[in-house]
Structures are given as C-alpha cells and as structure tokens.
Protein backbone atom coordinates (compact mmCIF):
# COMPACT_ATOMS: atom_id res chain seq x y z
CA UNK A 1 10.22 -31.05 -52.17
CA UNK A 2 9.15 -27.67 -52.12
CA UNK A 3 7.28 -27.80 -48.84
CA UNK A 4 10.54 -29.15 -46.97
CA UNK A 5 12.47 -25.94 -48.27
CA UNK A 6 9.42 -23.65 -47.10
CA UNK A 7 9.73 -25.44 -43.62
CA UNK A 8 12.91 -24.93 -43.51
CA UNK A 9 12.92 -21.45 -44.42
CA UNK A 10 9.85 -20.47 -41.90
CA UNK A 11 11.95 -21.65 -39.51
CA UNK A 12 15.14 -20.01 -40.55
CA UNK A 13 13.07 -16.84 -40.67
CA UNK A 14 11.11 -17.16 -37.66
CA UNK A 15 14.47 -18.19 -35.41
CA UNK A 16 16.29 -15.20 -37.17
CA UNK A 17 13.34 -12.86 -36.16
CA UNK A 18 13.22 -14.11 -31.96
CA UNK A 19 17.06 -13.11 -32.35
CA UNK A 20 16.70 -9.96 -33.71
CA UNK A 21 13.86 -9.60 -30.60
CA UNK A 22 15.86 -11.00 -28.03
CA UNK A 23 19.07 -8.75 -29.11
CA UNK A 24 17.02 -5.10 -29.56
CA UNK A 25 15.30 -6.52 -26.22
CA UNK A 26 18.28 -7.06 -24.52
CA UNK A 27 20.32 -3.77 -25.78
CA UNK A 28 16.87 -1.75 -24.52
CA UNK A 29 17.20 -3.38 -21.26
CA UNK A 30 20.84 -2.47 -20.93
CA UNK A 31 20.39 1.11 -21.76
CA UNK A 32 17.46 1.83 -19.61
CA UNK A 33 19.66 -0.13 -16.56
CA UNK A 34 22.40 1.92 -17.44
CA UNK A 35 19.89 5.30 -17.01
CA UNK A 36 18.86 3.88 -13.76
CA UNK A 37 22.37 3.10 -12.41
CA UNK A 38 23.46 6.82 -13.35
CA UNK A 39 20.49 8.59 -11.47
CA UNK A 40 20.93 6.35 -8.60
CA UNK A 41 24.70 7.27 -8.73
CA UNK A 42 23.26 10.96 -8.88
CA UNK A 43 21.16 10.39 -6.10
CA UNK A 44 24.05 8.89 -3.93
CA UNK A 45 26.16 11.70 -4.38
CA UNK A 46 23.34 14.26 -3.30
CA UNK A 47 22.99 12.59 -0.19
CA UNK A 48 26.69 12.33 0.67
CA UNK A 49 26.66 16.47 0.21
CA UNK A 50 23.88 16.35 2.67
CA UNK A 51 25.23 14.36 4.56
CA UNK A 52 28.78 16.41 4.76
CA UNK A 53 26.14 19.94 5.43
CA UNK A 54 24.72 18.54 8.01
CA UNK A 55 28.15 17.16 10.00
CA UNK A 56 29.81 20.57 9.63
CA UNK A 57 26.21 22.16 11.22
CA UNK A 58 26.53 19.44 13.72
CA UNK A 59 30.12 20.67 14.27
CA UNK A 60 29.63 24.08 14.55
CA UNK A 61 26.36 23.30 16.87
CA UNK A 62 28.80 21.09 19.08
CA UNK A 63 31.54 23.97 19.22
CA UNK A 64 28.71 26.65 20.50
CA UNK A 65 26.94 24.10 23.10
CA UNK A 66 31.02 23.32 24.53
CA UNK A 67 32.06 27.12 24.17
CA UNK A 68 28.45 27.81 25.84
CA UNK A 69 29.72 28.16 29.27
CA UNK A 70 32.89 29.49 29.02
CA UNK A 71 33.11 33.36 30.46
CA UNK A 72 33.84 34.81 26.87
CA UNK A 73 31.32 33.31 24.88
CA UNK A 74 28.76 34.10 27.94
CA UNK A 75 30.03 37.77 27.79
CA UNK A 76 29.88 37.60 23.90
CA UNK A 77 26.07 37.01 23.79
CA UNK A 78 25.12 39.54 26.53
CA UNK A 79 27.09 42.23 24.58
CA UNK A 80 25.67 41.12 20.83
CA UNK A 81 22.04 39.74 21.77
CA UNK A 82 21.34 41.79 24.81
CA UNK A 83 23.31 44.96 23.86
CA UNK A 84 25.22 44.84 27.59
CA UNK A 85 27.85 46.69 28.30
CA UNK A 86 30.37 46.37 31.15
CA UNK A 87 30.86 48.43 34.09
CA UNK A 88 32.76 51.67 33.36
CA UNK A 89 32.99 51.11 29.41
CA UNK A 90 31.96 54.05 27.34
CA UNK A 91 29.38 53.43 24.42
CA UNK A 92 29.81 55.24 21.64
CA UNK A 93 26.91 55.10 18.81
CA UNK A 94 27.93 56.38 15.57
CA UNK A 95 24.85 57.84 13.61
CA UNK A 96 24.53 57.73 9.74
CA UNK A 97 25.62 61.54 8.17
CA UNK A 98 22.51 63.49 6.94
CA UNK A 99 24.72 65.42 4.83
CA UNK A 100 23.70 65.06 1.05
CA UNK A 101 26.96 65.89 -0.03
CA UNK A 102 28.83 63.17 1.91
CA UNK A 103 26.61 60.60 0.61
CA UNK A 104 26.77 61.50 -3.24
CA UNK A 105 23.55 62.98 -4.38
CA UNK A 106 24.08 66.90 -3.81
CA UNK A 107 25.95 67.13 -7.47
C-alpha cells in the first residue's frame, strides 16, 4: 500500500516541479520579449528622428536648387563666395583695433 502512495506522490512531485519549470520558463520568456520589444521601440524612434533630419536637409537642399537661379540668390553667392562687388559700390573693410586699451589688457 505504501508503494501506491509513493507513486502517487512521485508523480504529484514530479508534475508540480514541470509547472514550476514551465511558469519561471514562461515569465523569463516574457521579460526578455518585453526587453526586445522596448529596444526595438527605441530603435524605431531613432530612425523616425533620422528620418525627420534628413527631410528638413532635403527641404532646405530643394529651396537652394529652386532659389538657384533666381537673380538674388545668383548675386548673393558672387558677393559671399566670390567676394564681388557691384559696379560703383564702395567697399569698406573694417580692420580689428591694435589698441591694447580698447581691447582690455592695458590695465
């Protein structure tokens, strides 16, 4: 009669014991998805940023190649890049003062 309680309880213990498995198995599966999910999420919103960087560069680049033969833009880039001036305007170049006193160190 003994043995029959034994089997019983070997088989209590050993079904209690795959449950205990299957539960820690399934809450480590869940947590590690859950880790996954939130650095894909991570991942997704790094790309949209890039995404939004790179359509207001596009922008901008789209503005300058439109604007890019227009008079004024054309007359903006020979005076900045090229240093042109037009016909009959005065330059006036304004030199840094060598004065030591001006500049704060002569106390």
């Amino acid at each position: 009669m003994k043995k029959k309680q034994s089997g019983k309880f070997s088989k209590m213990r050993f079904k209690n014991l795959f449950i205990t498995v299957f539960i820690i198995y399934a809450v480590f599966t869940l947590v590690n998805q859950q880790m996954v999910i939130h650095k894909l999420k991570n991942n997704v919103e790094l790309s949209k940023n890039k995404i939004d960087s790179v359509k207001a560069d596009n922008k901008k680049l789209q503005n300058t190649i439109n604007n890019a033969s227009s008079n004024a833009y054309i007359e903006k880039m020979a005076r900045e890049q090229l240093g042109l001036v037009k016909s009959g305007e005065k330059v006036y170049i304004i030199q840094p003062s060598t004065d030591t006193h001006l500049q704060g160190g002569g106390n």
